[in-house]
C-alpha atoms as a PDB file:
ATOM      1  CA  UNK A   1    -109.776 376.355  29.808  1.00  0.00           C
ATOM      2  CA  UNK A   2    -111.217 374.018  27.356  1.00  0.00           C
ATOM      3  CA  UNK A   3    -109.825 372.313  23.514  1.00  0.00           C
ATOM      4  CA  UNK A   4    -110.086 375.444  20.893  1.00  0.00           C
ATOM      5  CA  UNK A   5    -109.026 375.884  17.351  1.00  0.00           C
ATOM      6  CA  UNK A   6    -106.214 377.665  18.469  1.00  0.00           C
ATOM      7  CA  UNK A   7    -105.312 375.004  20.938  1.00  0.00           C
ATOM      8  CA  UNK A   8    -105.739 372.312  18.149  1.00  0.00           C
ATOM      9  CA  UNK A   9    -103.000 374.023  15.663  1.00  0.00           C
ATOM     10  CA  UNK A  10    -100.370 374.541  18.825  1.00  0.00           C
ATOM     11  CA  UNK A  11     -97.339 371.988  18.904  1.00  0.00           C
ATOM     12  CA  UNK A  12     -96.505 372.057  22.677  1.00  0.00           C
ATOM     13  CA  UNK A  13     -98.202 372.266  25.469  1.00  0.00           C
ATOM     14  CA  UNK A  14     -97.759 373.328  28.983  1.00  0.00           C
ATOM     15  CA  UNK A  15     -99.356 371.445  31.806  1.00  0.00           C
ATOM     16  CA  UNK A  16     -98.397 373.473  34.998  1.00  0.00           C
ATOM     17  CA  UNK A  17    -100.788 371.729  37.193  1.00  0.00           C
ATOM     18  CA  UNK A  18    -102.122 368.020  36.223  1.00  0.00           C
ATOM     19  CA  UNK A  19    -101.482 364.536  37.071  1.00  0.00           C
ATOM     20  CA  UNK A  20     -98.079 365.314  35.672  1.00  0.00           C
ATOM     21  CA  UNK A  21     -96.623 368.234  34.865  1.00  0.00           C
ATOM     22  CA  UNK A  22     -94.682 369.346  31.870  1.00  0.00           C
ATOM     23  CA  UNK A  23     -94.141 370.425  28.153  1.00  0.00           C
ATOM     24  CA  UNK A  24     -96.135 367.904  25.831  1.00  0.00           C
ATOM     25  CA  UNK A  25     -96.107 367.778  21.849  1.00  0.00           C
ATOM     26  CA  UNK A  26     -99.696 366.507  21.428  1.00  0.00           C
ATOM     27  CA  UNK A  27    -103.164 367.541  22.332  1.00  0.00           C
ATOM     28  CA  UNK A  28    -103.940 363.911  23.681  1.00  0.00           C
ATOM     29  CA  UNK A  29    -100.979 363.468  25.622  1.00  0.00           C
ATOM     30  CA  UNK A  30    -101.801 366.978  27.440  1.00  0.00           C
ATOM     31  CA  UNK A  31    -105.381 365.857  27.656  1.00  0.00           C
ATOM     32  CA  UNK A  32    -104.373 362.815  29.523  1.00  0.00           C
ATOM     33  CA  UNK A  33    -102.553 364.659  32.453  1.00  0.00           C
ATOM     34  CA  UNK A  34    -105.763 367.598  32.740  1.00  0.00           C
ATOM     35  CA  UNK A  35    -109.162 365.388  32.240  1.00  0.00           C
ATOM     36  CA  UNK A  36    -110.854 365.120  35.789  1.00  0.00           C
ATOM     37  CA  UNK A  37    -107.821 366.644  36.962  1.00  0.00           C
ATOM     38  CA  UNK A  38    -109.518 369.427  39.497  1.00  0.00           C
ATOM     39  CA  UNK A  39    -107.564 372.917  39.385  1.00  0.00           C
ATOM     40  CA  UNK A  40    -105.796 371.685  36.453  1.00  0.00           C
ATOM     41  CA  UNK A  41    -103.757 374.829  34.445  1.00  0.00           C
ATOM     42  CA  UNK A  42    -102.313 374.357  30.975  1.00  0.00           C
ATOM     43  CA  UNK A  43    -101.865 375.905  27.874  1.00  0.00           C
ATOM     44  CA  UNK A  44    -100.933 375.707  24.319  1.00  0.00           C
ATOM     45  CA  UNK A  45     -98.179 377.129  22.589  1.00  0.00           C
ATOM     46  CA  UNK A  46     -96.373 377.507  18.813  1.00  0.00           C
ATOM     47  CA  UNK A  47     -92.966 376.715  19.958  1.00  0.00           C
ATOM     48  CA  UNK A  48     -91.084 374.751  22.144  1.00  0.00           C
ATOM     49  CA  UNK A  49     -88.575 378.141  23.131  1.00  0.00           C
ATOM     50  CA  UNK A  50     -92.322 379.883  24.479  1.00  0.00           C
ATOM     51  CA  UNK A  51     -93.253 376.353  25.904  1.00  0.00           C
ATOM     52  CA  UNK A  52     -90.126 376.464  28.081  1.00  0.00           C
ATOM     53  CA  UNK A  53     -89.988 379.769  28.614  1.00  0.00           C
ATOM     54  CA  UNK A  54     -93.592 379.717  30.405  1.00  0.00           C
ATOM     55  CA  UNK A  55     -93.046 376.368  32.064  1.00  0.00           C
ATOM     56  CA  UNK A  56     -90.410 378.077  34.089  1.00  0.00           C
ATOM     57  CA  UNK A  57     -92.401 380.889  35.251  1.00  0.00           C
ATOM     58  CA  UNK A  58     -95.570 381.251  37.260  1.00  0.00           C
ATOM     59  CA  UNK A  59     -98.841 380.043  35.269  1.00  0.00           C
ATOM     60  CA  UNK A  60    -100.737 383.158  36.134  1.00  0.00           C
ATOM     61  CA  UNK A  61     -98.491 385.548  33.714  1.00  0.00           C
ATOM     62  CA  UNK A  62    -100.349 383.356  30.814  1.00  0.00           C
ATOM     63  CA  UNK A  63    -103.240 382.182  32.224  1.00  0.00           C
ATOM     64  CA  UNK A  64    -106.077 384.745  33.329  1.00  0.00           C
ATOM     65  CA  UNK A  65    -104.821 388.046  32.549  1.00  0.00           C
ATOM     66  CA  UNK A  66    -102.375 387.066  30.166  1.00  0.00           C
ATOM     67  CA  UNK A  67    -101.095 390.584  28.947  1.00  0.00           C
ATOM     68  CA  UNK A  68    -100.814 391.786  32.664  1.00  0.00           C
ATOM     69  CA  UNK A  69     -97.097 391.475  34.431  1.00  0.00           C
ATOM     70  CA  UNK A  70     -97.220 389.613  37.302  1.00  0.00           C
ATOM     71  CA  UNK A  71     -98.247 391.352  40.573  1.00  0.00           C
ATOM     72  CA  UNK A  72     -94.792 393.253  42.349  1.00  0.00           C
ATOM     73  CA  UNK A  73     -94.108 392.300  45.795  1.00  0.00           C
ATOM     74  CA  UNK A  74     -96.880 393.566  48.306  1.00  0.00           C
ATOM     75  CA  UNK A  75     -98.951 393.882  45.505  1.00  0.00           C
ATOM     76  CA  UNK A  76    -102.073 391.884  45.773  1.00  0.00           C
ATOM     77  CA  UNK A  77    -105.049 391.261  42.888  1.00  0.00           C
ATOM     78  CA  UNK A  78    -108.385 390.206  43.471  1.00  0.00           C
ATOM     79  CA  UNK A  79    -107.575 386.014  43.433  1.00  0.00           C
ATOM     80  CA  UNK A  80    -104.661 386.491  45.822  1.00  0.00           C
ATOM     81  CA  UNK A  81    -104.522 387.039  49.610  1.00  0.00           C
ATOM     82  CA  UNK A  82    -102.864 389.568  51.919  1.00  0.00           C
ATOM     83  CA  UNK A  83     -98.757 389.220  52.811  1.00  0.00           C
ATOM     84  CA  UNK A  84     -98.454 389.058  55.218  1.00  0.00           C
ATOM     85  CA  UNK A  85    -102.110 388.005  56.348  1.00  0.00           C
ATOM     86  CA  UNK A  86    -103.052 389.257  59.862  1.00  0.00           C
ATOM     87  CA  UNK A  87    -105.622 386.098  60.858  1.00  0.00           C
ATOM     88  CA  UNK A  88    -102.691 383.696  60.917  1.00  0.00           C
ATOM     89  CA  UNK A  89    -101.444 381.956  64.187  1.00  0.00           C
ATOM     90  CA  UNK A  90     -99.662 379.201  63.070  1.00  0.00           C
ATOM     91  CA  UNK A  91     -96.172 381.083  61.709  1.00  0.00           C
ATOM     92  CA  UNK A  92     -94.178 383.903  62.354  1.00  0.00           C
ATOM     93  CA  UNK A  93     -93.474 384.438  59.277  1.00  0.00           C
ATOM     94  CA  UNK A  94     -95.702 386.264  56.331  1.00  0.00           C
ATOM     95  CA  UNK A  95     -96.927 383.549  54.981  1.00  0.00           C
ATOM     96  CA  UNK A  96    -100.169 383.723  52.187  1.00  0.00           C
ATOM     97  CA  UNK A  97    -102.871 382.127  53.318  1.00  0.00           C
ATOM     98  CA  UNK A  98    -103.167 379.095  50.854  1.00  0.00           C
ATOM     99  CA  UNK A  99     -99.327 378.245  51.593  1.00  0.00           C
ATOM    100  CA  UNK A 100     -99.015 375.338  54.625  1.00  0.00           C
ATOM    101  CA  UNK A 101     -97.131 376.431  58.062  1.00  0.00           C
ATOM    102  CA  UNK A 102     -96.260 373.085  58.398  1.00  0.00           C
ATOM    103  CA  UNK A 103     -93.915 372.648  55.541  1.00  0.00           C
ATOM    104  CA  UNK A 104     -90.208 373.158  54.312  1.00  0.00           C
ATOM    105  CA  UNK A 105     -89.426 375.961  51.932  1.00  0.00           C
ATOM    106  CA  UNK A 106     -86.220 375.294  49.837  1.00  0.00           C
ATOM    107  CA  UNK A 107     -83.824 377.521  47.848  1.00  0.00           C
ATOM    108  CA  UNK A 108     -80.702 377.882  46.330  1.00  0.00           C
ATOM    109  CA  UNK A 109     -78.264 381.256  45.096  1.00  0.00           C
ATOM    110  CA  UNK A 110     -75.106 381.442  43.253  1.00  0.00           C
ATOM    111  CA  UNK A 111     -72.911 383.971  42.202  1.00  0.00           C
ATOM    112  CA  UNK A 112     -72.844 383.293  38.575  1.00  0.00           C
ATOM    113  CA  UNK A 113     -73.771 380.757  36.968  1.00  0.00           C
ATOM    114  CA  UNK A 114     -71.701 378.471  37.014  1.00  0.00           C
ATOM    115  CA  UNK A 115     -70.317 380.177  40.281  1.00  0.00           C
ATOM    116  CA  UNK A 116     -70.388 380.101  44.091  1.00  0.00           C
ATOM    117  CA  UNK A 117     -73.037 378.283  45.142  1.00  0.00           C
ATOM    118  CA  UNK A 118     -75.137 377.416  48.334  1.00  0.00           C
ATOM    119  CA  UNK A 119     -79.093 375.870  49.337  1.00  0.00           C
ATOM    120  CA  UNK A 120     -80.868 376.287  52.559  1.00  0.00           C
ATOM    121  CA  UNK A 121     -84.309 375.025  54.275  1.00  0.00           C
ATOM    122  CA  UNK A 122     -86.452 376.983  55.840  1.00  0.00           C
ATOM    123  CA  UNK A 123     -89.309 375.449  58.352  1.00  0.00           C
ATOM    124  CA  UNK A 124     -92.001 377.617  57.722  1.00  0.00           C
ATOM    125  CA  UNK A 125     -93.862 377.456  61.096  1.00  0.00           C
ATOM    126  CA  UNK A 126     -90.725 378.572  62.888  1.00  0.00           C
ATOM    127  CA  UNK A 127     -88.569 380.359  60.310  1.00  0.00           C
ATOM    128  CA  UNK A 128     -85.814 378.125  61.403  1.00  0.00           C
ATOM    129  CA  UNK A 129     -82.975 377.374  59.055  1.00  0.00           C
ATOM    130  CA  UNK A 130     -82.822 373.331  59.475  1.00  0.00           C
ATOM    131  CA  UNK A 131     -80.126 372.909  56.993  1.00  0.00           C
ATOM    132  CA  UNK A 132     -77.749 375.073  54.871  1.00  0.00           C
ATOM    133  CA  UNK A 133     -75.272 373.679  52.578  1.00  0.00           C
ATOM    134  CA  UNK A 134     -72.310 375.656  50.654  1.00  0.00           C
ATOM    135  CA  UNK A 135     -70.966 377.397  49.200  1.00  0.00           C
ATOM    136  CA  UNK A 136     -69.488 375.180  46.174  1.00  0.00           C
ATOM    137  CA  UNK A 137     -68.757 376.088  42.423  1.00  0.00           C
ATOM    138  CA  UNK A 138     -72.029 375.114  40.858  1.00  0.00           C
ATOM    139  CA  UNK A 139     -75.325 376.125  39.247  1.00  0.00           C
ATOM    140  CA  UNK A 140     -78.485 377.548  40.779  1.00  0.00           C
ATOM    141  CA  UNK A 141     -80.522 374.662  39.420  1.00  0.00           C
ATOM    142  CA  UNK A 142     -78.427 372.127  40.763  1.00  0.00           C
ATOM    143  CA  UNK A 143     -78.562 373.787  44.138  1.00  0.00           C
ATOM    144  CA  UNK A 144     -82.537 373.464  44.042  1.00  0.00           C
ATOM    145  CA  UNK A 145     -82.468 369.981  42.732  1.00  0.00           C
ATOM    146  CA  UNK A 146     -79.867 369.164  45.729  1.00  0.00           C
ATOM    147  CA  UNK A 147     -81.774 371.305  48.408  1.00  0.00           C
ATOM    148  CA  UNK A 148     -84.950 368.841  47.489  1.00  0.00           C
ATOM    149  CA  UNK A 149     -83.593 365.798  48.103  1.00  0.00           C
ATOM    150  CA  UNK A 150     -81.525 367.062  51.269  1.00  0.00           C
ATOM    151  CA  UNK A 151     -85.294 368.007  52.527  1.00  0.00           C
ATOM    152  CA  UNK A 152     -86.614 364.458  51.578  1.00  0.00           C
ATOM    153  CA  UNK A 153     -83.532 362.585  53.012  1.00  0.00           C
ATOM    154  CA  UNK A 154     -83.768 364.298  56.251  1.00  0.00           C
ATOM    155  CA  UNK A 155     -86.959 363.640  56.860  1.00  0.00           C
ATOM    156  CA  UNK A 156     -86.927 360.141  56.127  1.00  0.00           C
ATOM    157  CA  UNK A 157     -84.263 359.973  58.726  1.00  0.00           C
ATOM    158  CA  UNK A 158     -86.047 362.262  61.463  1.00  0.00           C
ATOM    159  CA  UNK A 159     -89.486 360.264  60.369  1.00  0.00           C
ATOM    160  CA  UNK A 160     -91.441 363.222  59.126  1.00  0.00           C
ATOM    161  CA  UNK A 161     -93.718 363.880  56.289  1.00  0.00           C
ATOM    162  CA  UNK A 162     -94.347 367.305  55.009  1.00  0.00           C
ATOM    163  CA  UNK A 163     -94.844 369.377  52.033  1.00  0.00           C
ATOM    164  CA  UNK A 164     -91.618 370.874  50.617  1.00  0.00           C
ATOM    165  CA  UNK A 165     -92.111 373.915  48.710  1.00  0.00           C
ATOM    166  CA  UNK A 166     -89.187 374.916  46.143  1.00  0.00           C
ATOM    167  CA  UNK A 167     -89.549 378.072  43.666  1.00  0.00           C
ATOM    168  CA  UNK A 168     -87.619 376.129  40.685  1.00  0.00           C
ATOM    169  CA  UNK A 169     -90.209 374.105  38.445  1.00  0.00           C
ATOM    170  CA  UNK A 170     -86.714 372.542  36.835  1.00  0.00           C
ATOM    171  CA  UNK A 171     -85.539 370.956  40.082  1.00  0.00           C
ATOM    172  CA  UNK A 172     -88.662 369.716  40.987  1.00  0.00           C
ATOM    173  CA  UNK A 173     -88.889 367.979  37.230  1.00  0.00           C
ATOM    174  CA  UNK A 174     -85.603 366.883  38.075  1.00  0.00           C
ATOM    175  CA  UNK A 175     -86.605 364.875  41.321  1.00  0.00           C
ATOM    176  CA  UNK A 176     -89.901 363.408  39.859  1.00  0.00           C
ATOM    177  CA  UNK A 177     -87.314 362.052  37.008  1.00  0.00           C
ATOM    178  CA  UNK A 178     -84.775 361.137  39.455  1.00  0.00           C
ATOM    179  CA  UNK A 179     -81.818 362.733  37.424  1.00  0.00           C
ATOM    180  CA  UNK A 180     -80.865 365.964  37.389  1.00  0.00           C
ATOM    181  CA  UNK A 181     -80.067 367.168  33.902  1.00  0.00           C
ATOM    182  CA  UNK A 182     -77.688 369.729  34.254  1.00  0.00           C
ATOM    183  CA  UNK A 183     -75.198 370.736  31.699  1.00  0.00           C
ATOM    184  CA  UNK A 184     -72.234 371.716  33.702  1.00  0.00           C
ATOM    185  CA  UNK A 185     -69.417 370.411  32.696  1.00  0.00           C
ATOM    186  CA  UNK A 186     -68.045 367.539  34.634  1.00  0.00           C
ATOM    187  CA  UNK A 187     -64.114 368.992  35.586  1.00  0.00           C
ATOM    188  CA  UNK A 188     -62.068 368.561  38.502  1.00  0.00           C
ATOM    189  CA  UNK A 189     -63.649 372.031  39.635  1.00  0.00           C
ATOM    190  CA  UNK A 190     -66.710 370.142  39.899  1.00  0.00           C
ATOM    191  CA  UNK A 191     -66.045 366.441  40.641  1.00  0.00           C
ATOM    192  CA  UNK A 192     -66.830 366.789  44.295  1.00  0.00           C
ATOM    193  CA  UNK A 193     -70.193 368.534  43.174  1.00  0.00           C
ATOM    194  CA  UNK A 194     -70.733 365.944  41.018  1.00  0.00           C
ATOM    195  CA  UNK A 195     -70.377 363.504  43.320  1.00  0.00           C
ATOM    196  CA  UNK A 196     -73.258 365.025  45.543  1.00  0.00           C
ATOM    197  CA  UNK A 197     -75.176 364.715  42.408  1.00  0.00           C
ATOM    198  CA  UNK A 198     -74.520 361.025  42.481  1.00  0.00           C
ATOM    199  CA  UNK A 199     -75.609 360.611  45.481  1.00  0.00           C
ATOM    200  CA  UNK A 200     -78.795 361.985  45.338  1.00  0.00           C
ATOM    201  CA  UNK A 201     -79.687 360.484  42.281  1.00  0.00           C
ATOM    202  CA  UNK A 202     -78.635 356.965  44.308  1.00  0.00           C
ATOM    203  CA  UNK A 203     -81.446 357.962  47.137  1.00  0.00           C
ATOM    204  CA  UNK A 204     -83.914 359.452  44.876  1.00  0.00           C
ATOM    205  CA  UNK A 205     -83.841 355.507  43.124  1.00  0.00           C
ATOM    206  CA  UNK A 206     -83.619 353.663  46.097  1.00  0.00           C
ATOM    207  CA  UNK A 207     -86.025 355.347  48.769  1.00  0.00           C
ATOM    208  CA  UNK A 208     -89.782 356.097  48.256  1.00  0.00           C
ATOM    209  CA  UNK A 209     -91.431 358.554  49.708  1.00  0.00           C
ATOM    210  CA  UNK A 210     -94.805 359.851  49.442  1.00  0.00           C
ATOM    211  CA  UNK A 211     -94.061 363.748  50.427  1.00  0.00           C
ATOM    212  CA  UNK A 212     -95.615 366.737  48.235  1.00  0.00           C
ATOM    213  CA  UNK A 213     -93.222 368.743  46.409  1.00  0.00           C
ATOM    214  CA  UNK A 214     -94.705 371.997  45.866  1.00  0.00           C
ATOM    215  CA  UNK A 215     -94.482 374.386  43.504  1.00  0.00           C
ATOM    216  CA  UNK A 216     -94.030 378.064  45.605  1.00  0.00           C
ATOM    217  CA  UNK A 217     -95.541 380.787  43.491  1.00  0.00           C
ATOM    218  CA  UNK A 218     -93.327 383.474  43.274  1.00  0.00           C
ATOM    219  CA  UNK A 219     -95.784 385.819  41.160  1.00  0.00           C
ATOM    220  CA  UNK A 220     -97.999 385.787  43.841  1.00  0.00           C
ATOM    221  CA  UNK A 221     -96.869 385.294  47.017  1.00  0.00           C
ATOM    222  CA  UNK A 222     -93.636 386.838  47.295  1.00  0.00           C
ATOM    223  CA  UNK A 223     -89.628 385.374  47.149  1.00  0.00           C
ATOM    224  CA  UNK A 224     -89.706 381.679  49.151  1.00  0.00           C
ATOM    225  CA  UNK A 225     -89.139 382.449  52.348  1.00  0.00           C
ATOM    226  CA  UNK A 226     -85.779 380.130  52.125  1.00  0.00           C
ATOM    227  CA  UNK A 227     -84.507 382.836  49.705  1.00  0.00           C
ATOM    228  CA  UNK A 228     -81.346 384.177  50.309  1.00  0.00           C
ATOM    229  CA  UNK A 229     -82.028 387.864  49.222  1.00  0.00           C
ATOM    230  CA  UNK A 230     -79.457 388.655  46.465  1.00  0.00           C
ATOM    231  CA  UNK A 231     -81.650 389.369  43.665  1.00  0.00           C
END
């Protein structure tokens, strides 16, 4: 997808996949993050409400066959692969083929929102749950933003390195910025949450760490396998 008329007169612009993504309010800034970028996915839109609104869901509802809804799971279309596959060795689970065994899958629920709240990991060659936290009264974003950094501060202590996939393009915004920009309302019903929130903001600034966070693709590969199955 190339610089059009139409992209020329939009005000915001969606890079889902680029040397950083995000919602930018020029053509040159979103130029910047897609040039020589390979695989890069972005598009233009009239208002920052659409912007948003498409940043948070899967590129491929506007991108391709735009006026399509996305594929239903076990559904399949012609650019995505089998789940589960039946060539695949290296997981018990269904994994598509373009998703890594040897990963983490993160995800949070809550009952409400604000409400009960809990995040789990999944290792995806095994299935095993390697960490479950909750419940506590929060949101569901700040559950994915905390499951991230539990993955990344875990590993760091088991001296590991590998991709962590997490279904919430917010949270994973939230750990490239190192603050996570929730609006709940600091009470003494949350203090304790908050305090969690402190502290991974605290590691986030003083560790680096060079592991992939990975957007998982719900539209086309299914619910994260670290999904907890309320929906």
């Amino acid at each position: 997808m190339g610089p059009s008329q139409s992209m020329a007169k939009s005000k915001f612009y969606v890079v889902w996949h680029g040397v950083t993504p995000g919602i930018y309010t020029s053509w040159a800034e979103c130029k910047a993050q897609v040039n020589g970028c390979e695989g890069a996915i972005y598009k233009g839109f009239s208002t920052r409400q659409e912007a948003e609104e498409a940043y948070d869901s899967s590129p491929y509802i506007y991108i391709g066959k735009a006026t399509t809804s996305p594929p239903k799971r076990g559904e399949t279309k012609t650019d995505t692969v089998s789940n589960p596959p039946t060539d695949r060795t290296d997981t018990v689970l269904p994994l598509p083929l373009d998703v890594q065994a040897e990963a983490v899958a993160v995800d949070a629920a809550c009952s409400g929102n604000p409400g009960p709240m809990e995040y789990r990991g999944i290792y995806l060659r095994t299935g095993q749950v390697i960490f479950h936290f909750g419940p506590m009264h929060g949101t569901n974003n700040i559950g994915e933003f905390l499951a991230i950094v539990h993955a990344l501060a875990l590993m760091k202590q088991k001296g590991v390195n590998m991709p962590i996939y997490s279904d919430s393009r917010n949270a994973i915004s939230w750990v490239r910025q190192k603050k996570c920009k929730t609006k709940l309302e600091r009470t003494p019903r949350t203090e304790e949450l908050y305090q969690l929130i402190e502290r991974a903001e605290k590691w986030l600034k003083e560790n680096k760490y060079t592991t992939p966070i990975l957007k998982w693709e719900t539209s086309r590969w299914g619910e994260v396998p670290a999904d907890f199955g309320r929906k």
